[in-house]
C-alpha atoms as a PDB file:
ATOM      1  CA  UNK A   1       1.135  -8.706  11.347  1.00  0.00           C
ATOM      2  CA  UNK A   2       4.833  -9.203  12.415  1.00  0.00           C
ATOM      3  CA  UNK A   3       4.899 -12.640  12.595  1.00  0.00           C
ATOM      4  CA  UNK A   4       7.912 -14.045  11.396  1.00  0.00           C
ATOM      5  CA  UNK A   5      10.190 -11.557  13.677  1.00  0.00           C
ATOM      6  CA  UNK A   6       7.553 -11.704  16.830  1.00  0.00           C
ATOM      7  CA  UNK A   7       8.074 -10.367  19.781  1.00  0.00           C
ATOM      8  CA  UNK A   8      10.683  -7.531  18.190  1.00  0.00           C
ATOM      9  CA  UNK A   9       8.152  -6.850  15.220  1.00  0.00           C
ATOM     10  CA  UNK A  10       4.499  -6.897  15.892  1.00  0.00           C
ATOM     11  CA  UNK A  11       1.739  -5.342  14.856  1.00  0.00           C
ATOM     12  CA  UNK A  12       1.712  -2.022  15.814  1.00  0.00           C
ATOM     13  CA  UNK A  13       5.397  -2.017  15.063  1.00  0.00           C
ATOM     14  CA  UNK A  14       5.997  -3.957  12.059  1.00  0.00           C
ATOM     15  CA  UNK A  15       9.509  -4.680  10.979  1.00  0.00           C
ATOM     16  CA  UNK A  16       9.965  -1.867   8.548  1.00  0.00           C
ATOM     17  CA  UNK A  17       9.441   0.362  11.248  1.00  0.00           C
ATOM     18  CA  UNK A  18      13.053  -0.877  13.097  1.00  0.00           C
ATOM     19  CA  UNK A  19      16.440  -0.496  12.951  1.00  0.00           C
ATOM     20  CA  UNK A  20      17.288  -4.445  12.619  1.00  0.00           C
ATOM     21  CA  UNK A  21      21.170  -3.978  11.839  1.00  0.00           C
ATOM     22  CA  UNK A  22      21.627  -1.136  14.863  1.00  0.00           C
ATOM     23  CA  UNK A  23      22.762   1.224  11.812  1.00  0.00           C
ATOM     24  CA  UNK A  24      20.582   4.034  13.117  1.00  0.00           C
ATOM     25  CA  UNK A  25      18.283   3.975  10.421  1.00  0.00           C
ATOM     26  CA  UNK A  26      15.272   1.732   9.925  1.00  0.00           C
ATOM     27  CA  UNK A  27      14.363  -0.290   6.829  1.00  0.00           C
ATOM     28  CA  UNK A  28      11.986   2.090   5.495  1.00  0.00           C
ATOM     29  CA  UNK A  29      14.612   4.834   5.980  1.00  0.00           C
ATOM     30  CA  UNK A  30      16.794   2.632   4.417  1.00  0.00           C
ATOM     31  CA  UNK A  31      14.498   2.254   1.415  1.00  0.00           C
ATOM     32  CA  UNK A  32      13.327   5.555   0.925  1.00  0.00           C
ATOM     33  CA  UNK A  33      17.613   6.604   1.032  1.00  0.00           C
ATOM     34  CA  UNK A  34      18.227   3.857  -1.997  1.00  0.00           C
ATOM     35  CA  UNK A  35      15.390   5.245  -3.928  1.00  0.00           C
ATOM     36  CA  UNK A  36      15.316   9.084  -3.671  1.00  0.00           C
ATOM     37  CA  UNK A  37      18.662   9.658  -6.337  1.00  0.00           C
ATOM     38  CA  UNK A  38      15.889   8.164  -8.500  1.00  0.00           C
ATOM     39  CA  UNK A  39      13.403  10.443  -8.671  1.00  0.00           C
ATOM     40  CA  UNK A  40      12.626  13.720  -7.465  1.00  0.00           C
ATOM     41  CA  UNK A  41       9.098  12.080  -6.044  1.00  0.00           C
ATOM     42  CA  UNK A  42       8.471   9.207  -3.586  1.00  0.00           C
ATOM     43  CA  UNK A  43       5.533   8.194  -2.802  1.00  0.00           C
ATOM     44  CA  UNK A  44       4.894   5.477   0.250  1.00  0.00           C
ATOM     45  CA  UNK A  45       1.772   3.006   1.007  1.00  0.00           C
ATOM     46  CA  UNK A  46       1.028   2.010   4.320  1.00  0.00           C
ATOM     47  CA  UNK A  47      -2.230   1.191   6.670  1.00  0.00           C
ATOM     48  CA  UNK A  48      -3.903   3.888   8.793  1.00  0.00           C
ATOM     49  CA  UNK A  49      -2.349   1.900  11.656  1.00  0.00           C
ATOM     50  CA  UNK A  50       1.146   3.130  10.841  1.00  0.00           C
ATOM     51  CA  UNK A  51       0.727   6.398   8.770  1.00  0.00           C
ATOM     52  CA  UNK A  52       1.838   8.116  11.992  1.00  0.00           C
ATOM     53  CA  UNK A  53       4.731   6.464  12.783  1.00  0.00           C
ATOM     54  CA  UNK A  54       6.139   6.465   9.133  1.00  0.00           C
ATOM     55  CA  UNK A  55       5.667  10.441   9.173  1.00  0.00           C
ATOM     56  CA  UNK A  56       7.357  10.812  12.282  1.00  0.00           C
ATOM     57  CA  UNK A  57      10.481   8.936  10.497  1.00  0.00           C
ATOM     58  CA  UNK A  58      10.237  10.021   7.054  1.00  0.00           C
ATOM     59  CA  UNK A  59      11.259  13.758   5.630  1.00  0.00           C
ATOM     60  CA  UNK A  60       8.341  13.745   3.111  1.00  0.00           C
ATOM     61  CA  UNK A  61       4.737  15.866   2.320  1.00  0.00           C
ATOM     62  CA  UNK A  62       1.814  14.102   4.151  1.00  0.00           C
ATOM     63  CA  UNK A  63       0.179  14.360   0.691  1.00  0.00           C
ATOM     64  CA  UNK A  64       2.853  11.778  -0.358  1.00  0.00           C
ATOM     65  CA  UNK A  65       1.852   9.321   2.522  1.00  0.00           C
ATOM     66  CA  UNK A  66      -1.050   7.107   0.926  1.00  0.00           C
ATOM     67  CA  UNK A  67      -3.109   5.018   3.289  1.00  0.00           C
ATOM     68  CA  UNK A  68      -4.944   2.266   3.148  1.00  0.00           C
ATOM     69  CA  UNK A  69      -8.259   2.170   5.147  1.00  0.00           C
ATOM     70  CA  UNK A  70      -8.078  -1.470   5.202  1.00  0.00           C
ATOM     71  CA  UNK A  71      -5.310  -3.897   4.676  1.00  0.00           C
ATOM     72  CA  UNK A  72      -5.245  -5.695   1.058  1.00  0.00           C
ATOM     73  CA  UNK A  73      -2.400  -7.359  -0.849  1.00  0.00           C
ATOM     74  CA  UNK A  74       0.521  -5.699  -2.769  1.00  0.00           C
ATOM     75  CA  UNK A  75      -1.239  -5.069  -5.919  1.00  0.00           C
ATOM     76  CA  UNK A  76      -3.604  -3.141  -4.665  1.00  0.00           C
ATOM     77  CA  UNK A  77      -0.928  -0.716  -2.949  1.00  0.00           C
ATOM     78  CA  UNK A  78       0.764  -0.394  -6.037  1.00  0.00           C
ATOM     79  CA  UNK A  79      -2.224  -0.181  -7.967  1.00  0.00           C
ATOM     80  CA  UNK A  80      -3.589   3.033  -5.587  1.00  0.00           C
ATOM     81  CA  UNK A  81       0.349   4.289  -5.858  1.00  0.00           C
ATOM     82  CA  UNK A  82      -0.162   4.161  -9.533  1.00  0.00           C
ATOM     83  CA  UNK A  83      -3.560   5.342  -9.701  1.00  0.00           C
ATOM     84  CA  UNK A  84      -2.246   8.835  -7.561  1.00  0.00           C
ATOM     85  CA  UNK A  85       0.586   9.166  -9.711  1.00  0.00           C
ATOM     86  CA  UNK A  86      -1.147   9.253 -12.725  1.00  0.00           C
ATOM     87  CA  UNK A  87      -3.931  11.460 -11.524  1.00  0.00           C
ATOM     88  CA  UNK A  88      -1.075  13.988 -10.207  1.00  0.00           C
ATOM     89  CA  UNK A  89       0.699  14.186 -13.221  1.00  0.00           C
ATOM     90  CA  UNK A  90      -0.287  11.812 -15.885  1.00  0.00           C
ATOM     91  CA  UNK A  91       1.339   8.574 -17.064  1.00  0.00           C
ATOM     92  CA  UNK A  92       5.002   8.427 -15.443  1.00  0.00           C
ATOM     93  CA  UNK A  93       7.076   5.234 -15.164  1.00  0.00           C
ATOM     94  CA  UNK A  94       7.114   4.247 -11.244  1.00  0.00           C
ATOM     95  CA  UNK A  95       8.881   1.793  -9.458  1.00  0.00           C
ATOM     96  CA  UNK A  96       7.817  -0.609  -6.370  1.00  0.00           C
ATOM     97  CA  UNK A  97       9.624  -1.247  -4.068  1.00  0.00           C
ATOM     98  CA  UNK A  98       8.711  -2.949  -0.537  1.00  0.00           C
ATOM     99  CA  UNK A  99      10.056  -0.988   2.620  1.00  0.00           C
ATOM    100  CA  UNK A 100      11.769  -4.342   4.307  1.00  0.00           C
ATOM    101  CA  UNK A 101      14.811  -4.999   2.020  1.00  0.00           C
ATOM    102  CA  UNK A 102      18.449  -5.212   2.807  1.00  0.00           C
ATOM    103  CA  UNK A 103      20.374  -4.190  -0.081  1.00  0.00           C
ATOM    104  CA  UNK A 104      24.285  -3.156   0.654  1.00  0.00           C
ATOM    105  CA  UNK A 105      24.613  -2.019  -2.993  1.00  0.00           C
ATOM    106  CA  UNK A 106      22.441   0.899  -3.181  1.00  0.00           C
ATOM    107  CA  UNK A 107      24.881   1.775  -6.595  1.00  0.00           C
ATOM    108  CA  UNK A 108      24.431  -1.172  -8.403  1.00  0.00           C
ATOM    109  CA  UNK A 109      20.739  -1.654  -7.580  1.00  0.00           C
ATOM    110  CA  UNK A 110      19.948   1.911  -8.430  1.00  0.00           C
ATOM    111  CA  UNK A 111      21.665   1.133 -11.613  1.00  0.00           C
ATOM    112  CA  UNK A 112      19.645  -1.948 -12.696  1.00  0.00           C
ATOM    113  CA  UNK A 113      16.743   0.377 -11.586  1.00  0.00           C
ATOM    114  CA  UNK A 114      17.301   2.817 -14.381  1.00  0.00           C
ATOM    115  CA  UNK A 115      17.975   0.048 -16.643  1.00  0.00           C
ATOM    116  CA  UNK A 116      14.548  -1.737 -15.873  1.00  0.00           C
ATOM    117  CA  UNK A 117      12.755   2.339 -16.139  1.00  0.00           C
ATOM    118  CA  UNK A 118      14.136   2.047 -20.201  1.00  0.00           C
ATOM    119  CA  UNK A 119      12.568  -1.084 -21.082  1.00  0.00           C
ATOM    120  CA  UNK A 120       9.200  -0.124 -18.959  1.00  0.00           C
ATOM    121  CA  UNK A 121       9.122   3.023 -21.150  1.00  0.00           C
ATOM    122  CA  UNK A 122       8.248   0.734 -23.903  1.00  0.00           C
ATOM    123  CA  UNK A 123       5.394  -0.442 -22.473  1.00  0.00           C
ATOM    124  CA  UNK A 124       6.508  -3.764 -20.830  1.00  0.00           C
ATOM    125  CA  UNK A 125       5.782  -4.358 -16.726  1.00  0.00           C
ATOM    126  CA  UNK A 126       9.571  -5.106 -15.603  1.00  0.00           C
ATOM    127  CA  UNK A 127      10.222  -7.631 -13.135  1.00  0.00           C
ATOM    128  CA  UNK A 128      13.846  -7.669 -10.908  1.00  0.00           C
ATOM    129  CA  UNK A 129      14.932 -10.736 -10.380  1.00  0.00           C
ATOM    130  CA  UNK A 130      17.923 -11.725  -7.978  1.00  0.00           C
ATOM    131  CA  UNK A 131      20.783 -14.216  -9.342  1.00  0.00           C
ATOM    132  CA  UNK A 132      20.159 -17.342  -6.779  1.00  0.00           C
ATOM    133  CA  UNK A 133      22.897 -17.984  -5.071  1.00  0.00           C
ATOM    134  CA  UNK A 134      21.753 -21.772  -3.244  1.00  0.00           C
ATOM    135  CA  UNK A 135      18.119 -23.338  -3.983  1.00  0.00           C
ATOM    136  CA  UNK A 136      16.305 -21.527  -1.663  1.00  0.00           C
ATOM    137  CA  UNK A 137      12.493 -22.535  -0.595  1.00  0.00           C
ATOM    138  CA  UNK A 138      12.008 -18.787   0.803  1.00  0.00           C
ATOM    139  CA  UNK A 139      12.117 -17.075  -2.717  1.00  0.00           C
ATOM    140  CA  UNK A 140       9.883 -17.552  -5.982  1.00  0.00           C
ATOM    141  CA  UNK A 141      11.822 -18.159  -9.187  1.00  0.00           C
ATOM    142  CA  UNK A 142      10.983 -16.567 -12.717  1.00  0.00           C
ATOM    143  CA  UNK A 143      11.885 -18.536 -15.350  1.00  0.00           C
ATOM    144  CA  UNK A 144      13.944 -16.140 -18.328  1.00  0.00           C
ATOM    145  CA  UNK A 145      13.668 -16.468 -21.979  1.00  0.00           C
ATOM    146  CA  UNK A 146      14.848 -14.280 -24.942  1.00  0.00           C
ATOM    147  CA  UNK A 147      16.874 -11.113 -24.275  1.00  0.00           C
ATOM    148  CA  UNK A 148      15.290  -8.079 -24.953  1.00  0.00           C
ATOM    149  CA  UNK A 149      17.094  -4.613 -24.369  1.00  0.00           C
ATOM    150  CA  UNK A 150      20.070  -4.768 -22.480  1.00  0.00           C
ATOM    151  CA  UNK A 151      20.314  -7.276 -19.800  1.00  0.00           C
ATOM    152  CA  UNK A 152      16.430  -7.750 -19.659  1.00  0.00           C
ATOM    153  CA  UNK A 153      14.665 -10.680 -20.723  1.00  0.00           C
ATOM    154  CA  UNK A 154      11.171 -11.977 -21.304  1.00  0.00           C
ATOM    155  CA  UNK A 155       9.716 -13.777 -18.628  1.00  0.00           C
ATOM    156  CA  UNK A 156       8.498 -17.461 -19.848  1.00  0.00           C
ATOM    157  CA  UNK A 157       7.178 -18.603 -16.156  1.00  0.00           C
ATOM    158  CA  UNK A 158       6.740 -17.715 -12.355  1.00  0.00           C
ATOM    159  CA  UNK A 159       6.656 -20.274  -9.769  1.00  0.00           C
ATOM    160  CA  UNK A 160       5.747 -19.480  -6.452  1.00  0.00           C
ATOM    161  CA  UNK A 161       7.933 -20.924  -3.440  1.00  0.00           C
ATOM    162  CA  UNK A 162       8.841 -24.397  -4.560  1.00  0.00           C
ATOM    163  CA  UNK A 163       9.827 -27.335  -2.806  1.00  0.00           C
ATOM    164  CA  UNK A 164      14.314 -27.900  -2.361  1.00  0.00           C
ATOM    165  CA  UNK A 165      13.894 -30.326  -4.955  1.00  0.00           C
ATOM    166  CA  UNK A 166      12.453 -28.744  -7.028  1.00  0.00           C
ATOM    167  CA  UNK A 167      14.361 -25.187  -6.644  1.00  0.00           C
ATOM    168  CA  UNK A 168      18.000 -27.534  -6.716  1.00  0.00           C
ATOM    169  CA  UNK A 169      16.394 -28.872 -10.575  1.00  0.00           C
ATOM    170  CA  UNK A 170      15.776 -24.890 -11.487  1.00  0.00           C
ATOM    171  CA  UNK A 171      19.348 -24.348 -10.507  1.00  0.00           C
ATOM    172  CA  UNK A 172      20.857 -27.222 -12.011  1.00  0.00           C
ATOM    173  CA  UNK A 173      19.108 -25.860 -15.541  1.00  0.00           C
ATOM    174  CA  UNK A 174      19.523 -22.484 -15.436  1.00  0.00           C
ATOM    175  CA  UNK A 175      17.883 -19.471 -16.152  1.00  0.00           C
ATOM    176  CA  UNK A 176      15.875 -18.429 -13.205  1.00  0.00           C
ATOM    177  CA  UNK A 177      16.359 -15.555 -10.851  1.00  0.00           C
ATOM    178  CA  UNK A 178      14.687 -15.045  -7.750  1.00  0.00           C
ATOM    179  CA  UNK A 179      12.032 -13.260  -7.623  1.00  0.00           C
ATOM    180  CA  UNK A 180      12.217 -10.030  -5.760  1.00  0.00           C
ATOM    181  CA  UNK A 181       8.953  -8.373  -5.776  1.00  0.00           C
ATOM    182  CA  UNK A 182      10.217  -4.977  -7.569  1.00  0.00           C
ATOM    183  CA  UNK A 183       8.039  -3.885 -10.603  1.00  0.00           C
ATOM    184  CA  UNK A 184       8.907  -1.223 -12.726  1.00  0.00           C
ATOM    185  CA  UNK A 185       6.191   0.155 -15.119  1.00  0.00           C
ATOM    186  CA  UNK A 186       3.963   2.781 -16.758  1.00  0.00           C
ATOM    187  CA  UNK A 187       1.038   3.556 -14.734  1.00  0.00           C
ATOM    188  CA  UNK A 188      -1.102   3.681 -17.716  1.00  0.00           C
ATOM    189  CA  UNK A 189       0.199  -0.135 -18.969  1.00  0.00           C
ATOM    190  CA  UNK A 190      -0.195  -1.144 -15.235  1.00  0.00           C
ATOM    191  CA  UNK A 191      -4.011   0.577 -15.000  1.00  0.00           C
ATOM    192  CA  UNK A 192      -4.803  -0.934 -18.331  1.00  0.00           C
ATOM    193  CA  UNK A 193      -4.113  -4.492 -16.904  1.00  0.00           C
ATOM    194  CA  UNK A 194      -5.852  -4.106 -14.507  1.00  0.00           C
ATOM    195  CA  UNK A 195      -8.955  -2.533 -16.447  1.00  0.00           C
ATOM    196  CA  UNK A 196      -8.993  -5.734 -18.199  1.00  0.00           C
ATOM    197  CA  UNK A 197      -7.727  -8.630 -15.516  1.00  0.00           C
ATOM    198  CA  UNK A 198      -9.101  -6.973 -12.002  1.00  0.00           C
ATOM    199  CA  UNK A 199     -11.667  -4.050 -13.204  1.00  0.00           C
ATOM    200  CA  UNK A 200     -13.528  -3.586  -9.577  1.00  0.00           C
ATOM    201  CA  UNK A 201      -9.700  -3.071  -8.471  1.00  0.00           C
ATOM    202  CA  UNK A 202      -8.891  -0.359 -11.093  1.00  0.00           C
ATOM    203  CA  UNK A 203     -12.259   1.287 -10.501  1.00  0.00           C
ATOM    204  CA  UNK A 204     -11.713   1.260  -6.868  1.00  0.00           C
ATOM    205  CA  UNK A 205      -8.150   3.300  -6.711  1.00  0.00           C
ATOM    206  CA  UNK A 206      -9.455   5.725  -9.513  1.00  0.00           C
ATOM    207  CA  UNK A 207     -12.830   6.107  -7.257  1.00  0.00           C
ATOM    208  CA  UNK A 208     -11.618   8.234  -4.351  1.00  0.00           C
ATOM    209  CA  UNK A 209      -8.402   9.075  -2.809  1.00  0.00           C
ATOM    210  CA  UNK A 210      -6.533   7.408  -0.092  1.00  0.00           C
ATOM    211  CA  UNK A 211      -7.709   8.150   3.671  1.00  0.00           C
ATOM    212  CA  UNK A 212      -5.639  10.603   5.257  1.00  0.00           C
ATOM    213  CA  UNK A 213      -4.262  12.949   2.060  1.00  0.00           C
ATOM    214  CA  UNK A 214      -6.780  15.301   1.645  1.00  0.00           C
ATOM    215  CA  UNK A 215      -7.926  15.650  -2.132  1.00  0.00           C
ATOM    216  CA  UNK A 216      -6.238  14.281  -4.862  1.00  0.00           C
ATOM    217  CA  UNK A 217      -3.620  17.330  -5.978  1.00  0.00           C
ATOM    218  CA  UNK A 218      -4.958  18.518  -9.654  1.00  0.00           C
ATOM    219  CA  UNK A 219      -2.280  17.306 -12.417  1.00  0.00           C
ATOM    220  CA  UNK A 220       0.557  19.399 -13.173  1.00  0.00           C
ATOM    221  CA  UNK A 221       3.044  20.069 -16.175  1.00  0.00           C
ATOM    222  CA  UNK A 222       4.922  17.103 -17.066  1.00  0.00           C
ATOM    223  CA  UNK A 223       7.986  18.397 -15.763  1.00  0.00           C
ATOM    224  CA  UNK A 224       7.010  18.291 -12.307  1.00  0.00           C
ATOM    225  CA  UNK A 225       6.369  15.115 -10.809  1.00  0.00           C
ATOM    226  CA  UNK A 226       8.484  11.471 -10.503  1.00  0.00           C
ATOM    227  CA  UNK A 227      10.873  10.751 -13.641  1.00  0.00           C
END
């Protein structure tokens, strides 16, 4: 809706659709920059509201635009994303990412992308997390357990926004990150979750494609789509 930046962002011109830092490039240009050295497809999710504006500032195939035809919440964007992918080319390891980030360190973050794509290979639905720099109330905090490969770890516990108190006590005890709202993972381990926790969601992205795209394109080799 725009909101939290009202009157500069507002509905019909949400906040991912403006250049905020006067760099000459927006946030979802931004985004779709950091991303591209990591795969040879992107693929974006937005409402029929905005499909227009998005195409008019992104260099991609209107195939690769997915709409929604009405708004829902994240997991069912990256569910239809996934759902797409899959049908396109079979099971592929994607990555979500949400087009309102400001990350200076497109290296290092691309980096701990790849590093997040080897452990999803195995199956697992990887999580980035941010190292919390104050006990902020804006964030949600995963709580880390044992390492697994690399620098990943299992996650013990989420906790949505919490209190100062309580964020300061996380802190103060270590082992939480923030909670940045990037997933990495195979669309087939992501689709079978949802088979099993959400079914009338998984049914619904496999039913029909996304408003807007014409049919779904028939699946290729695996060579050809996102790595």
């Amino acid at each position: 809706m725009g909101s939290r930046l009202w009157p500069l962002s507002q509905p019909h011109r949400p906040k991912f659709l403006l250049d905020l830092l006067g760099t000459g490039a927006t946030l979802i240009q931004d985004t779709v920059a950091r991303v591209r050295p990591l795969s040879s497809r992107v693929l974006v999710v937005t409402g029929e509201r905005h499909v227009d504006a998005v195409a008019g500032q992104l260099d991609l195939p209107r195939e690769d635009l997915l709409t929604e035809p009405s708004p829902r919440d994240s997991m069912a964007a990256i569910a239809l994303a996934a759902a797409v992918v899959e049908h396109r080319w079979g099971p592929r390891v994607i990555g979500s990412f949400a087009a309102d980030h400001l990350i200076p360190d497109a290296a290092s973050f691309r980096a701990t992308v790849a590093r997040a794509v080897e452990v999803a290979r195995e199956g697992k639905v990887v999580v980035i997390g941010i190292e919390p720099t104050e006990p902020s109330t804006a964030f949600g905090y995963i709580e880390m357990g044992e390492a697994l490969t690399g620098a990943a770890r299992h996650v013990v516990a989420f906790t949505e926004k919490p209190d100062a108190e309580t964020a300061a006590g996380m802190l103060a005890r270590g082992g939480f990150a923030w909670n940045a709202g990037m997933f990495v993972v195979r669309t087939d381990a992501l689709l079978g979750h949802l088979d099993r926790l959400q079914p009338a969601l998984a049914a619904g992205v496999r039913r029909s494609p996304p408003r807007g795209t014409g049919p779904l394109a028939p699946r290729c080799s695996r060579a050809c789509g996102p790595r």
